[in-house]
N, C-alpha and C. Protein backbone atom coordinates (compact mmCIF):
# COMPACT_ATOMS: atom_id res chain seq x y z
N UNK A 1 -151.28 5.25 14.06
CA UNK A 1 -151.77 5.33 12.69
C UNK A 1 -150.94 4.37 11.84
N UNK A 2 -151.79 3.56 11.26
CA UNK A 2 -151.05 2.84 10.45
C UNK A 2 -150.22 3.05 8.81
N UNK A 3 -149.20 2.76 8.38
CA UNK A 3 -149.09 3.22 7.18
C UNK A 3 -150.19 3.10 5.78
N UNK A 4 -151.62 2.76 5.88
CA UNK A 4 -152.75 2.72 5.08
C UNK A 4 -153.22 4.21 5.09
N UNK A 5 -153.52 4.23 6.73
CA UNK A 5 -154.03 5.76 7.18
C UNK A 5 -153.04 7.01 6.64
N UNK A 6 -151.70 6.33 6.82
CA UNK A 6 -151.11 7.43 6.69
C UNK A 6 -151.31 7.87 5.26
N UNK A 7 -150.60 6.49 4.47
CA UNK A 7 -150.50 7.27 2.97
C UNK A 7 -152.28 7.99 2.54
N UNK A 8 -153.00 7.71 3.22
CA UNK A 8 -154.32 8.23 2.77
C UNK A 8 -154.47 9.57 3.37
N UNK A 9 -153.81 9.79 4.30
CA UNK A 9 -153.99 11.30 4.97
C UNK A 9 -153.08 12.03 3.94
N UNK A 10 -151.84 11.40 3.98
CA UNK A 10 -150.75 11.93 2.59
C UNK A 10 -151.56 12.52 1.09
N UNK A 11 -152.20 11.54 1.13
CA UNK A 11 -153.06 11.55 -0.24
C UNK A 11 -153.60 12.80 -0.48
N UNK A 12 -154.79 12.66 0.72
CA UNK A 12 -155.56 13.85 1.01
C UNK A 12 -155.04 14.87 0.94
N UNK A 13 -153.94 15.27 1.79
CA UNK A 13 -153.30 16.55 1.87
C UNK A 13 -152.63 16.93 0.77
N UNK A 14 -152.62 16.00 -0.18
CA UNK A 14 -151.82 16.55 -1.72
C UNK A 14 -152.99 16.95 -2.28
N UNK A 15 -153.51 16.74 -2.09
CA UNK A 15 -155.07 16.60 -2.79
C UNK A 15 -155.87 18.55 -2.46
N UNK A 16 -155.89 18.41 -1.11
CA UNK A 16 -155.85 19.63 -0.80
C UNK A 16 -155.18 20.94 -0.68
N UNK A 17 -153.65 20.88 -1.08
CA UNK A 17 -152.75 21.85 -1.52
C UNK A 17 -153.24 21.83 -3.15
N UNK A 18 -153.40 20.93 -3.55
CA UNK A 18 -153.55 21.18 -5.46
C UNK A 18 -154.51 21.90 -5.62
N UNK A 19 -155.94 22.07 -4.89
CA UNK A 19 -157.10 22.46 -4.96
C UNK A 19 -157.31 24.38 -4.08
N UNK A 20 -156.06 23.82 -3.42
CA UNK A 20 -155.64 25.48 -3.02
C UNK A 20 -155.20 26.20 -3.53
N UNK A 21 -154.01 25.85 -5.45
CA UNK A 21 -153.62 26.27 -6.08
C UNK A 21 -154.76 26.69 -6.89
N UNK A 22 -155.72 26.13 -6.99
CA UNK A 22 -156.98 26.23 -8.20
C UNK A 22 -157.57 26.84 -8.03
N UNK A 23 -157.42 27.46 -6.60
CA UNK A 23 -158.38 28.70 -5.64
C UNK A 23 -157.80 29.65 -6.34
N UNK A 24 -156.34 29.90 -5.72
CA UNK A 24 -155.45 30.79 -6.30
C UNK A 24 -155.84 31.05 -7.47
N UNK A 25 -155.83 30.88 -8.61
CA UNK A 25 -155.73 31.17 -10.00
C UNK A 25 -157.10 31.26 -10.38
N UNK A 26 -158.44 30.72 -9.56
CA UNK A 26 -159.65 31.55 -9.75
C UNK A 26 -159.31 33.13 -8.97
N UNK A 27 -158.88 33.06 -8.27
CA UNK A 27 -158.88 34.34 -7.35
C UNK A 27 -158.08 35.58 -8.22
N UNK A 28 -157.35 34.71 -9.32
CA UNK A 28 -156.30 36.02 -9.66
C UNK A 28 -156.71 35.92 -11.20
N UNK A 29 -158.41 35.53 -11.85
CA UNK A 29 -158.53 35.37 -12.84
C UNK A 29 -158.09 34.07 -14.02
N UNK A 30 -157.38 33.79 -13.33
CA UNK A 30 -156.33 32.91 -14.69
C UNK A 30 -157.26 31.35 -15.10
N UNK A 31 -157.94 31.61 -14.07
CA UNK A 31 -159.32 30.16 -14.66
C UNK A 31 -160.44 30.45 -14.23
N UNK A 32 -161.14 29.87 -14.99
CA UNK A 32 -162.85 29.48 -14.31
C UNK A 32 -162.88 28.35 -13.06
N UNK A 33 -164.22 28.52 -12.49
CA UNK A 33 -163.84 27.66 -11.23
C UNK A 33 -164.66 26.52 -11.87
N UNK A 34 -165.27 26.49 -12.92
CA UNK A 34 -165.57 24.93 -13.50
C UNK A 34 -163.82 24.58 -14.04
N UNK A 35 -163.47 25.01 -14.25
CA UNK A 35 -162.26 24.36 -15.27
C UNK A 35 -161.25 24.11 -14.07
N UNK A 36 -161.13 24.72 -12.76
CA UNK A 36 -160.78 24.55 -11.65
C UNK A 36 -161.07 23.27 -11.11
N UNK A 37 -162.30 23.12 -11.19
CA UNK A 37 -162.92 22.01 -10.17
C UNK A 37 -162.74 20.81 -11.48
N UNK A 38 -162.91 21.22 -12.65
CA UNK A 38 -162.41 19.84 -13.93
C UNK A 38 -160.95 19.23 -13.26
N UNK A 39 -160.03 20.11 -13.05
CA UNK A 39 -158.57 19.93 -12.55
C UNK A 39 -158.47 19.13 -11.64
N UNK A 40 -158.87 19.89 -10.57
CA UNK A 40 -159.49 19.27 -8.89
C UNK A 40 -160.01 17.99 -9.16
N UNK A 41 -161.03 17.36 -9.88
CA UNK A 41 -161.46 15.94 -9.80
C UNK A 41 -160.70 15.40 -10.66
N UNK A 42 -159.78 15.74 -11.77
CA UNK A 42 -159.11 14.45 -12.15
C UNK A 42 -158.15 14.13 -11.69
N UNK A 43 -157.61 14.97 -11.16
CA UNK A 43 -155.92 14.82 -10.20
C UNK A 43 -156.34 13.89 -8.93
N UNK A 44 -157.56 14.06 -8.50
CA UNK A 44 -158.08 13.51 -7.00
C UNK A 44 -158.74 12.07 -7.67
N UNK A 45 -159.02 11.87 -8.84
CA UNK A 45 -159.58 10.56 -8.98
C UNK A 45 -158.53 9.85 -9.41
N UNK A 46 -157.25 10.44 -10.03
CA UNK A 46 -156.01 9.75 -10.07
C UNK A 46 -155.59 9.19 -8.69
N UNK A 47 -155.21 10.35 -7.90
CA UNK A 47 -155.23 9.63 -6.65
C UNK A 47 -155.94 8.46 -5.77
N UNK A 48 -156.71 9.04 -6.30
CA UNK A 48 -158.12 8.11 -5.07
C UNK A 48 -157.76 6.69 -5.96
N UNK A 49 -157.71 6.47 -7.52
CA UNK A 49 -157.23 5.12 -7.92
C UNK A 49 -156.13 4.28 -7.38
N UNK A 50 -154.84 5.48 -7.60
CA UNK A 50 -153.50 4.91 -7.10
C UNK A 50 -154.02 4.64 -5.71
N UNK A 51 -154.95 4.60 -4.88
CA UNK A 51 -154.85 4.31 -3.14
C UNK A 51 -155.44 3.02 -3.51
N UNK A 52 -156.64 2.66 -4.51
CA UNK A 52 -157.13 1.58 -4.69
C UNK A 52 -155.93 0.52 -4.92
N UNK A 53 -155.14 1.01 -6.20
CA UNK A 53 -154.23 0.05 -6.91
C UNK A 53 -152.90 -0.58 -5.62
N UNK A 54 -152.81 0.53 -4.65
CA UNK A 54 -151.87 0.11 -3.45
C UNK A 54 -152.51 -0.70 -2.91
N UNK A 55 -153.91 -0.67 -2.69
CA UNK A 55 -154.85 -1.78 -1.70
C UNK A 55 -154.43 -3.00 -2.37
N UNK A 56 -154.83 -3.05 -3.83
CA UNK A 56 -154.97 -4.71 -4.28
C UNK A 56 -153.74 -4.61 -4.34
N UNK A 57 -152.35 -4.90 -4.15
CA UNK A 57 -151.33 -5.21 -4.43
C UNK A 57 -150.90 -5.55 -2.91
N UNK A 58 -151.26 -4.52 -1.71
CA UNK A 58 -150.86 -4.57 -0.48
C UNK A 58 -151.85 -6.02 0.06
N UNK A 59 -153.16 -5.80 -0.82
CA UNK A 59 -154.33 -7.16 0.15
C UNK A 59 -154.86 -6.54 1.08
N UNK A 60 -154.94 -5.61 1.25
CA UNK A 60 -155.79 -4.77 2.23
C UNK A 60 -156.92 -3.82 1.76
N UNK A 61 -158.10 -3.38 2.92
CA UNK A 61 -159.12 -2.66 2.30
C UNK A 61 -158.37 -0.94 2.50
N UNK A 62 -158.48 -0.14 1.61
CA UNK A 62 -158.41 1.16 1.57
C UNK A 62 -159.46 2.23 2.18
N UNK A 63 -159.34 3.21 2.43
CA UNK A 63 -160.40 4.32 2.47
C UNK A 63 -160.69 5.18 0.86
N UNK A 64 -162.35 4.90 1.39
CA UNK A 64 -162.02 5.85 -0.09
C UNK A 64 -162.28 6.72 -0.09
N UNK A 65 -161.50 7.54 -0.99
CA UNK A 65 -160.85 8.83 -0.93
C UNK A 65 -161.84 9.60 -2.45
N UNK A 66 -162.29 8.76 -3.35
CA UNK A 66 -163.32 9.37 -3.87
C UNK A 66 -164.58 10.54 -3.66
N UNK A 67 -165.00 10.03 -2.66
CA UNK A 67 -165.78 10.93 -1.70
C UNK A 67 -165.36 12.17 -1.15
N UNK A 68 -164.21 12.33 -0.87
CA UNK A 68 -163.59 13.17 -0.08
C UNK A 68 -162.91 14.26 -1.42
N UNK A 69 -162.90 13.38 -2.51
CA UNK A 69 -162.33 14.08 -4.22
C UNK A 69 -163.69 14.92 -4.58
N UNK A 70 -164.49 14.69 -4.28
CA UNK A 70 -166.05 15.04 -4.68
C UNK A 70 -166.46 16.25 -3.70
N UNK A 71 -165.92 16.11 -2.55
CA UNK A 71 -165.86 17.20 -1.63
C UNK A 71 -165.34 18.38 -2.16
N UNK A 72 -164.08 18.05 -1.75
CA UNK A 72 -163.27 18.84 -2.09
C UNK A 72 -163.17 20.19 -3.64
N UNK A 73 -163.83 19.33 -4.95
CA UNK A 73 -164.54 19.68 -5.89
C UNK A 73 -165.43 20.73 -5.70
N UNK A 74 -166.77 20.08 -5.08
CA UNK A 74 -167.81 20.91 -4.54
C UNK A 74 -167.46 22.22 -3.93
N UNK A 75 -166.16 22.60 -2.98
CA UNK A 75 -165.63 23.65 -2.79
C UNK A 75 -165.04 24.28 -3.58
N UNK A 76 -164.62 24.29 -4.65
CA UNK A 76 -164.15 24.80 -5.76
C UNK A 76 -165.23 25.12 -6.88
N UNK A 77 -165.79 24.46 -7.01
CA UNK A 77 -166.51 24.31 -7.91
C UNK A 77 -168.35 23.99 -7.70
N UNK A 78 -169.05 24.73 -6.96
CA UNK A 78 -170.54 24.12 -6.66
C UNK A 78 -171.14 23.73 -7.36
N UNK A 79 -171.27 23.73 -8.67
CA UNK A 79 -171.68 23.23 -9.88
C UNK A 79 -171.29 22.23 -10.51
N UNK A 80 -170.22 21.89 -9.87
CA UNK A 80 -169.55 20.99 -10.63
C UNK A 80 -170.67 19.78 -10.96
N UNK A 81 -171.47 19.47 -10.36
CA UNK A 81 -172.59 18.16 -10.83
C UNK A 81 -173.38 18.62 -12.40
N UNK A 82 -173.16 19.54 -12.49
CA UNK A 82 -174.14 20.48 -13.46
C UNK A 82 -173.00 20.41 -14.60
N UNK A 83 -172.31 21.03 -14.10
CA UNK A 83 -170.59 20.76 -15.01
C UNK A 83 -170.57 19.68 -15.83
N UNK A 84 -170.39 18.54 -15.01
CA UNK A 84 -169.73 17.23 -15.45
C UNK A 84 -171.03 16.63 -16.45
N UNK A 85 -172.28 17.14 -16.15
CA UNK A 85 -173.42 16.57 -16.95
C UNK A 85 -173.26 16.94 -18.33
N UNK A 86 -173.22 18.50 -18.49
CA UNK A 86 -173.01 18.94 -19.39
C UNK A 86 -171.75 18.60 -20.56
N UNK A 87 -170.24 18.31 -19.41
CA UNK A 87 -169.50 17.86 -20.57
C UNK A 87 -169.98 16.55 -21.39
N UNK A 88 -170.60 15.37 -20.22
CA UNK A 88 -170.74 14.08 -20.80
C UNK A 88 -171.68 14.45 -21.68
N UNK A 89 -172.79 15.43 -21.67
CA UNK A 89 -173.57 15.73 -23.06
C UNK A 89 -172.47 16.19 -24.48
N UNK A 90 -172.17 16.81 -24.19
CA UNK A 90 -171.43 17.31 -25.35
C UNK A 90 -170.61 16.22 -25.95
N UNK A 91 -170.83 15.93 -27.10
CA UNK A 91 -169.64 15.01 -28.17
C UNK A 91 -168.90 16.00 -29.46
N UNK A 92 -168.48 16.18 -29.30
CA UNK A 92 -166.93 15.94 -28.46
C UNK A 92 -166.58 16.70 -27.22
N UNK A 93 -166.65 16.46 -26.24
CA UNK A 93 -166.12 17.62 -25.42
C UNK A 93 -164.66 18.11 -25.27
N UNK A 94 -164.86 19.66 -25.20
CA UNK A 94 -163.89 21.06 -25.76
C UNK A 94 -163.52 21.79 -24.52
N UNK A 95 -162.47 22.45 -24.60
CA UNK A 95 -162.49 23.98 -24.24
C UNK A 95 -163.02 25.04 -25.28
N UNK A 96 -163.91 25.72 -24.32
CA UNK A 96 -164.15 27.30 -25.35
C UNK A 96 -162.97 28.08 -25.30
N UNK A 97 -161.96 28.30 -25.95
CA UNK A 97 -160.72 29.12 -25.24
C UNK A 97 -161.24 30.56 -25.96
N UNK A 98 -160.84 31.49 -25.47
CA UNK A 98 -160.93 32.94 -25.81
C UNK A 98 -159.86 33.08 -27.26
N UNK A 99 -159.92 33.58 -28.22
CA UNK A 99 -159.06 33.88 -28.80
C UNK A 99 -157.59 34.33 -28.41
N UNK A 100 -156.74 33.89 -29.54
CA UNK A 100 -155.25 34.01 -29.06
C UNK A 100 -155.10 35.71 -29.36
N UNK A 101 -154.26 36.46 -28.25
CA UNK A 101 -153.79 37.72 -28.30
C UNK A 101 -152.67 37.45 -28.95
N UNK A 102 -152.85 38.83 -29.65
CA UNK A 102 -151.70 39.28 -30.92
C UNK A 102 -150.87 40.01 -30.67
């Protein structure tokens, strides 16, 4: 395995512990699994960039790891396509937060 593969398996597997945390905290209430899977794709499209930005600097082609961010999402989040439509509708897009306890 070359060090391309590797840091991309690296990638992945950060990618997939973060999205195991997002399980967690749907599981124990503390989020929605849209606001889960919001988490899940921007942390993974950060990544999936930084693998791009290593390609053009290294001169080599990357895997992309986008796809696999979109996956991964979809398990967290099945809606998430429905999700993401809806925020790009909304101007401005928000959190609804629950009111603050007193």
């Amino acid at each position: 395995m070359d060090q391309m593969e590797q840091l991309h398996e690296r990638l992945l597997g950060d990618l997939r512990r973060y999205a195991a945390s997002r399980r967690k905290d749907i599981e124990r209430g503390a989020e929605t699994r849209e606001l889960a899977g919001l988490l899940v794709e921007k942390y993974g499209y950060g990544l999936a960039r930084a693998l791009e930005l290593y390609g053009d600097v290294a001169g080599v082609r990357v895997p992309d790891l986008y796809a696999q961010v979109n996956q991964v999402v979809l398990e967290i989040d099945p809606q998430a396509e429905a999700h993401r439509a809806r925020r790009w509708d909304a101007r401005p897009a928000g959190l609804d937060l629950p009111a603050a306890r007193e």
